[in-house]
Protein backbone atom coordinates (compact mmCIF):
# COMPACT_ATOMS: atom_id res chain seq x y z
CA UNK A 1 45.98 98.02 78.02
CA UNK A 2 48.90 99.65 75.85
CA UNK A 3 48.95 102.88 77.56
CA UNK A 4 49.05 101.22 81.11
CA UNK A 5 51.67 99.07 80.01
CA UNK A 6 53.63 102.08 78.29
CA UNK A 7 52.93 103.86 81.91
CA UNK A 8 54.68 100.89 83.61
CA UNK A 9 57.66 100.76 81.14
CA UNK A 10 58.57 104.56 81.10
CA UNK A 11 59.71 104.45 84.66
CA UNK A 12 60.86 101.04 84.49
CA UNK A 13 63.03 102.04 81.85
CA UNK A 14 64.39 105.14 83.72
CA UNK A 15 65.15 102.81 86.82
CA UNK A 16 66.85 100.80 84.69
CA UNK A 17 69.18 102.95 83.24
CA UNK A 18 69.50 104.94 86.62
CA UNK A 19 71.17 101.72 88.22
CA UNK A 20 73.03 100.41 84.85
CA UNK A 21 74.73 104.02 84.59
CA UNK A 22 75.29 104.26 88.26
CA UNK A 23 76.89 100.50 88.35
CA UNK A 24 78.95 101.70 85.15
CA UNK A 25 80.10 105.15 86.97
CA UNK A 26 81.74 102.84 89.71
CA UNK A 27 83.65 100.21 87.29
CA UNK A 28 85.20 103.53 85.95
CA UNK A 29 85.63 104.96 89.03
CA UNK A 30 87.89 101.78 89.93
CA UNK A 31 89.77 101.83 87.15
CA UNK A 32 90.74 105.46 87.08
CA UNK A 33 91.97 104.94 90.61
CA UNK A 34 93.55 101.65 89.23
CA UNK A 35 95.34 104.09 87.18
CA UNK A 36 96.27 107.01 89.59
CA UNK A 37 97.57 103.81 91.93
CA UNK A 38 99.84 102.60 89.10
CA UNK A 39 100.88 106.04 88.01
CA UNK A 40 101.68 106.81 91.71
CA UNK A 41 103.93 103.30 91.84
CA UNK A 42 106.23 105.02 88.96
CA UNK A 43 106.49 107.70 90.50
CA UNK A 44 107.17 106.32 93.59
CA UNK A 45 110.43 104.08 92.02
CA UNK A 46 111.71 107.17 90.44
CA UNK A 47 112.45 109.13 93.39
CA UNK A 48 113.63 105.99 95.41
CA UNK A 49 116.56 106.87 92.56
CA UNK A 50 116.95 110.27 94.13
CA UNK A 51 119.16 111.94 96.86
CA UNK A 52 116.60 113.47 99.77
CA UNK A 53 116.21 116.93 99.26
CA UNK A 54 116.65 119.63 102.05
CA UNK A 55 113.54 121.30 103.37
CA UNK A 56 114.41 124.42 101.77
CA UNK A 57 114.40 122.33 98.28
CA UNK A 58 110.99 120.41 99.07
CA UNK A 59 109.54 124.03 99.99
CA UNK A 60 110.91 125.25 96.71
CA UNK A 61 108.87 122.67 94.66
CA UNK A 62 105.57 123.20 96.09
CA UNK A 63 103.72 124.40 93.20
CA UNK A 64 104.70 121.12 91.77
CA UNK A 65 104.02 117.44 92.85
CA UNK A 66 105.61 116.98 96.30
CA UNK A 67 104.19 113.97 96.98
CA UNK A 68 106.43 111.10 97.81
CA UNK A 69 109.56 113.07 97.78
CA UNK A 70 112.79 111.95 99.79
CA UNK A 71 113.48 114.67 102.06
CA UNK A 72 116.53 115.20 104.72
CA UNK A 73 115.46 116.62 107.96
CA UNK A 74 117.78 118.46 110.94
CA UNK A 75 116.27 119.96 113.84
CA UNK A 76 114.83 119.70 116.84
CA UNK A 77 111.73 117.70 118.21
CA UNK A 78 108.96 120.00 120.10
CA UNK A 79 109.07 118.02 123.78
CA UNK A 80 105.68 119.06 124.08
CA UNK A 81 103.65 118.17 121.83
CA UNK A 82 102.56 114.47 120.56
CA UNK A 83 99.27 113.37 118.81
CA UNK A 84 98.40 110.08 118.79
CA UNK A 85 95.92 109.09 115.86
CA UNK A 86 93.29 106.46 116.49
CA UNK A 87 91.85 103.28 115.01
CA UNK A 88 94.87 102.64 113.08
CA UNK A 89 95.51 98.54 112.76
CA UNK A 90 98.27 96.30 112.80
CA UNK A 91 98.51 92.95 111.99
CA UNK A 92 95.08 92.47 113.71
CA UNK A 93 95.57 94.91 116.44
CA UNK A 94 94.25 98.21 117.43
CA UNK A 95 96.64 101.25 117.87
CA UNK A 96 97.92 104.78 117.20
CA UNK A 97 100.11 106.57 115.22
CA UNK A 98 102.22 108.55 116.59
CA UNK A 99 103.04 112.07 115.50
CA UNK A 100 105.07 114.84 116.92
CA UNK A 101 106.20 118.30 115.43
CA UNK A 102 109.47 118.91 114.73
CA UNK A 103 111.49 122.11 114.41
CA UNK A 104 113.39 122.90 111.39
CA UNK A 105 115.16 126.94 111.47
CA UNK A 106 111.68 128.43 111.97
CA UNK A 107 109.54 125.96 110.09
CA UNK A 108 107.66 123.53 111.88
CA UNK A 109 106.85 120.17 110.47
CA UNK A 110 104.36 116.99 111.32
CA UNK A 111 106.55 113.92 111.86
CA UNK A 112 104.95 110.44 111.34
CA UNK A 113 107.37 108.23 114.56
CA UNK A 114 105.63 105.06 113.66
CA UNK A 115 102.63 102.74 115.37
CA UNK A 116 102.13 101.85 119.04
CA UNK A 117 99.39 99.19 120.04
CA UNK A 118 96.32 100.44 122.03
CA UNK A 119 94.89 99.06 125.39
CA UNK A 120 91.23 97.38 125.41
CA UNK A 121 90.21 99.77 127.41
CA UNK A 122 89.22 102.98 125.31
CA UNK A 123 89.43 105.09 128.31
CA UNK A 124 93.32 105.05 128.28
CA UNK A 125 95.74 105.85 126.12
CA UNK A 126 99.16 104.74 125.34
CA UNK A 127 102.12 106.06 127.92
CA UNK A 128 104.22 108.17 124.78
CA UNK A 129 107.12 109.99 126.31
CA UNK A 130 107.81 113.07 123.72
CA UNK A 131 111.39 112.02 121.88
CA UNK A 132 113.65 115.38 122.79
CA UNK A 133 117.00 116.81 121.37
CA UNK A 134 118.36 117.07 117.98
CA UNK A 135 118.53 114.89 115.40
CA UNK A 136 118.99 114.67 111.59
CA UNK A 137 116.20 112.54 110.12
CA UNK A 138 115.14 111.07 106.13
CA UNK A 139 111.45 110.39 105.38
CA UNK A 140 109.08 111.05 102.86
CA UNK A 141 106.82 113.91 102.33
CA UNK A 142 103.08 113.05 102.74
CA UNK A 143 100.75 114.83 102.03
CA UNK A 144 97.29 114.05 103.86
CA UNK A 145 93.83 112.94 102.49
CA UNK A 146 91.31 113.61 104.18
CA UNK A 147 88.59 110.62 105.72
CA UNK A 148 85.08 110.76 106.21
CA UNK A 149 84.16 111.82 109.55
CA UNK A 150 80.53 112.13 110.68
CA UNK A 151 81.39 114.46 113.04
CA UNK A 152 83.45 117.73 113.25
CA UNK A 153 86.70 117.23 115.54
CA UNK A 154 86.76 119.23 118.20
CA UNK A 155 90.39 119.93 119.32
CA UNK A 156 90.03 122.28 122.37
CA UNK A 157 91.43 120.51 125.64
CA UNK A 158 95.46 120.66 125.46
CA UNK A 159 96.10 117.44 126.93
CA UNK A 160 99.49 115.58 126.08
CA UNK A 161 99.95 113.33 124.46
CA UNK A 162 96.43 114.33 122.21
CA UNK A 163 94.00 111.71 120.66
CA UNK A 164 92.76 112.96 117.40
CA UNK A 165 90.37 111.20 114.94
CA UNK A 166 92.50 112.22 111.93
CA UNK A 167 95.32 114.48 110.77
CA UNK A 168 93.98 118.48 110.18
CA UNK A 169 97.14 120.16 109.90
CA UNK A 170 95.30 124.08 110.14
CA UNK A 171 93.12 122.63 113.26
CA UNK A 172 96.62 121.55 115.05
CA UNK A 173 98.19 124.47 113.67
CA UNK A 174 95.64 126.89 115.64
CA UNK A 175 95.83 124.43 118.55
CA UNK A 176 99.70 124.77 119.33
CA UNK A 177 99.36 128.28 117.99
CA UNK A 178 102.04 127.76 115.71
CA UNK A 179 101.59 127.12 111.70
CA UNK A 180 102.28 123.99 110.74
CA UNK A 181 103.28 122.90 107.06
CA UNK A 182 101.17 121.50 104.72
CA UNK A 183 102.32 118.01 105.00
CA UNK A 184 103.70 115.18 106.99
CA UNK A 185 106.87 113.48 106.77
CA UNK A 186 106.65 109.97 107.00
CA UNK A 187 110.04 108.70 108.55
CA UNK A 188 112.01 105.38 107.05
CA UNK A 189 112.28 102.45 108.14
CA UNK A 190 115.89 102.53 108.44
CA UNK A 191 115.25 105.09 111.07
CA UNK A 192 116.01 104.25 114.69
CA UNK A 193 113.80 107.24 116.13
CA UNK A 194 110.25 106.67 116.87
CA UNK A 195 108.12 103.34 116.73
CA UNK A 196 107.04 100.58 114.58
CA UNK A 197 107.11 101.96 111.05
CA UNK A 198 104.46 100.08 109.12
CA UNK A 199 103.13 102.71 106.82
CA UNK A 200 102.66 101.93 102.89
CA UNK A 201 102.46 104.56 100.54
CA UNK A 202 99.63 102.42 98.22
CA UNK A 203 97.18 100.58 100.78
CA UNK A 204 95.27 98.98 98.13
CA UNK A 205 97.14 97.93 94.79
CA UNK A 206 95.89 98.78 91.52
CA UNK A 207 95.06 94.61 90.70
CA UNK A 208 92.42 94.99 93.31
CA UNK A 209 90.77 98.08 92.19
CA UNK A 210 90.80 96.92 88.74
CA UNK A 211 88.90 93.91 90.34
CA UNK A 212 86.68 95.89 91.99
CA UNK A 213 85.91 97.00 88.68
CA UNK A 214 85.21 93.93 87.20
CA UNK A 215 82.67 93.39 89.39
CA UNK A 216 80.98 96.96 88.87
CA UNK A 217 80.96 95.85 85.25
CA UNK A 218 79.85 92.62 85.91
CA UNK A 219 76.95 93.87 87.62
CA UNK A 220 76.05 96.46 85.37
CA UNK A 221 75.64 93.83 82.78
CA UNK A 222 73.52 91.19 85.07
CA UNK A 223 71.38 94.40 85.73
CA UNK A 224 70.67 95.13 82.07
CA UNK A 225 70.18 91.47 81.22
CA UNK A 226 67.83 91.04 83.59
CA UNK A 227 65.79 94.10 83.44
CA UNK A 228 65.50 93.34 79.61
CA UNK A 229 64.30 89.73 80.40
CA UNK A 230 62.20 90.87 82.45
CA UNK A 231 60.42 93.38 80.17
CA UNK A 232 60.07 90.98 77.05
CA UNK A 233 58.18 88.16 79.92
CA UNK A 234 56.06 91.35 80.93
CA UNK A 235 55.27 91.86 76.94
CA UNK A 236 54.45 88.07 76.29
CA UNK A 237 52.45 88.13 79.15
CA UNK A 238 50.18 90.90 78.18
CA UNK A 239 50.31 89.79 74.52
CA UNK A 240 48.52 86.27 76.21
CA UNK A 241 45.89 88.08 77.98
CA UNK A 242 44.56 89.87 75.11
């Protein structure tokens, strides 16, 4: 009877601690991004302090943080080409983003113009008329994560303006056949150019990650509890059939 119980509790015991570390790897996930958020915030304030820097000084400071920085854009916008980014939401409703390159000396650069609603219908896409001329322009520099996409994006068929699932700068880059810079510029709201300008810098605010890792915690602790409940019943029990 001992050694099949001790054969029961071995892996119980490793399942157990499997799912109590795992649940404890999340609550610390959450709060490290709690962290980064707040960290981010600061930095964020401190450069609303700032003048916008040129392009030439933003491209300067690359092998630093460029993140966030003002910058001070004039140039001309590329009549040609326009992405629209899908399945971004507004207040409830479905849209795009819309994003056009813009020419600075010989440096081209990813402009963020704002967000335009979507139709129900899937099969069409917003009527975007490329903005054209010259124009002197103050955003932020952005610099772009990366989603989770279950498939590869295909961007062969040059059709204007472009649907895309999500911002890859060297993919566009190779599409237009011109490179592109390794970031986007996010333009302000005080800006007349473009669309609705909606964007935040922090989607999700530290307070909730830190709740989400409350919970983690939470659960990590219910787990234990129980599992060790569990296993002194499963002892008593064994101990009354003897």
């Amino acid at each position: 009877m001992k050694t099949f119980l001790s054969n029961i509790r071995l892996p119980w015991l490793i399942f157990t601690l499997l799912v109590f570390s795992g649940l404890v790897k999340l609550g610390l996930w959450q709060s490290d991004r709690a962290l980064q958020k707040e960290q981010r915030l600061a930095t964020i304030e401190q450069l609303s302090q700032i003048q916008a820097l040129s392009l030439t000084q933003v491209l300067a400071q690359q092998k630093n943080e460029i993140n966030d920085l003002p910058i001070l854009l004039e140039g001309e916008f590329d009549d040609e080409v326009v992405f629209l980014l899908d399945n971004q939401a507004n207040k409830g409703r479905l849209g795009y983003r819309v994003y056009q390159v813009f020419n600075v000396d010989k440096q081209a650069v990813l402009i963020n113009l704002g967000w335009v609603v979507g139709s129900i219908n899937r099969q069409e896409i917003p009527d975007i008329q490329a903005i054209t001329g010259q124009f002197q322009l103050t955003g932020h520099v952005r610099k772009i994560e990366k989603g989770i996409m279950l498939m590869e994006q295909q961007l062969n068929k040059k059709s204007w303006p472009l649907r895309v699932q999500q911002i890859e700068l060297d993919k566009f880059s190779t599409l237009i056949s011109r490179q592109l810079l390794p970031f986007v510029v996010y333009l302000d709201k005080t800006e007349s150019v473009g669309y609705e300008k909606n964007w935040q810098p922090i989607v999700m605010p530290p307070e909730k990650h830190r709740a989400y890792a409350f919970q983690w915690f939470s659960l990590a602790i219910a787990w234990l509890s129980l599992m060790v409940w569990a296993s002194i019943k499963l002892g008593r029990n064994s101990k009354a059939t003897n």
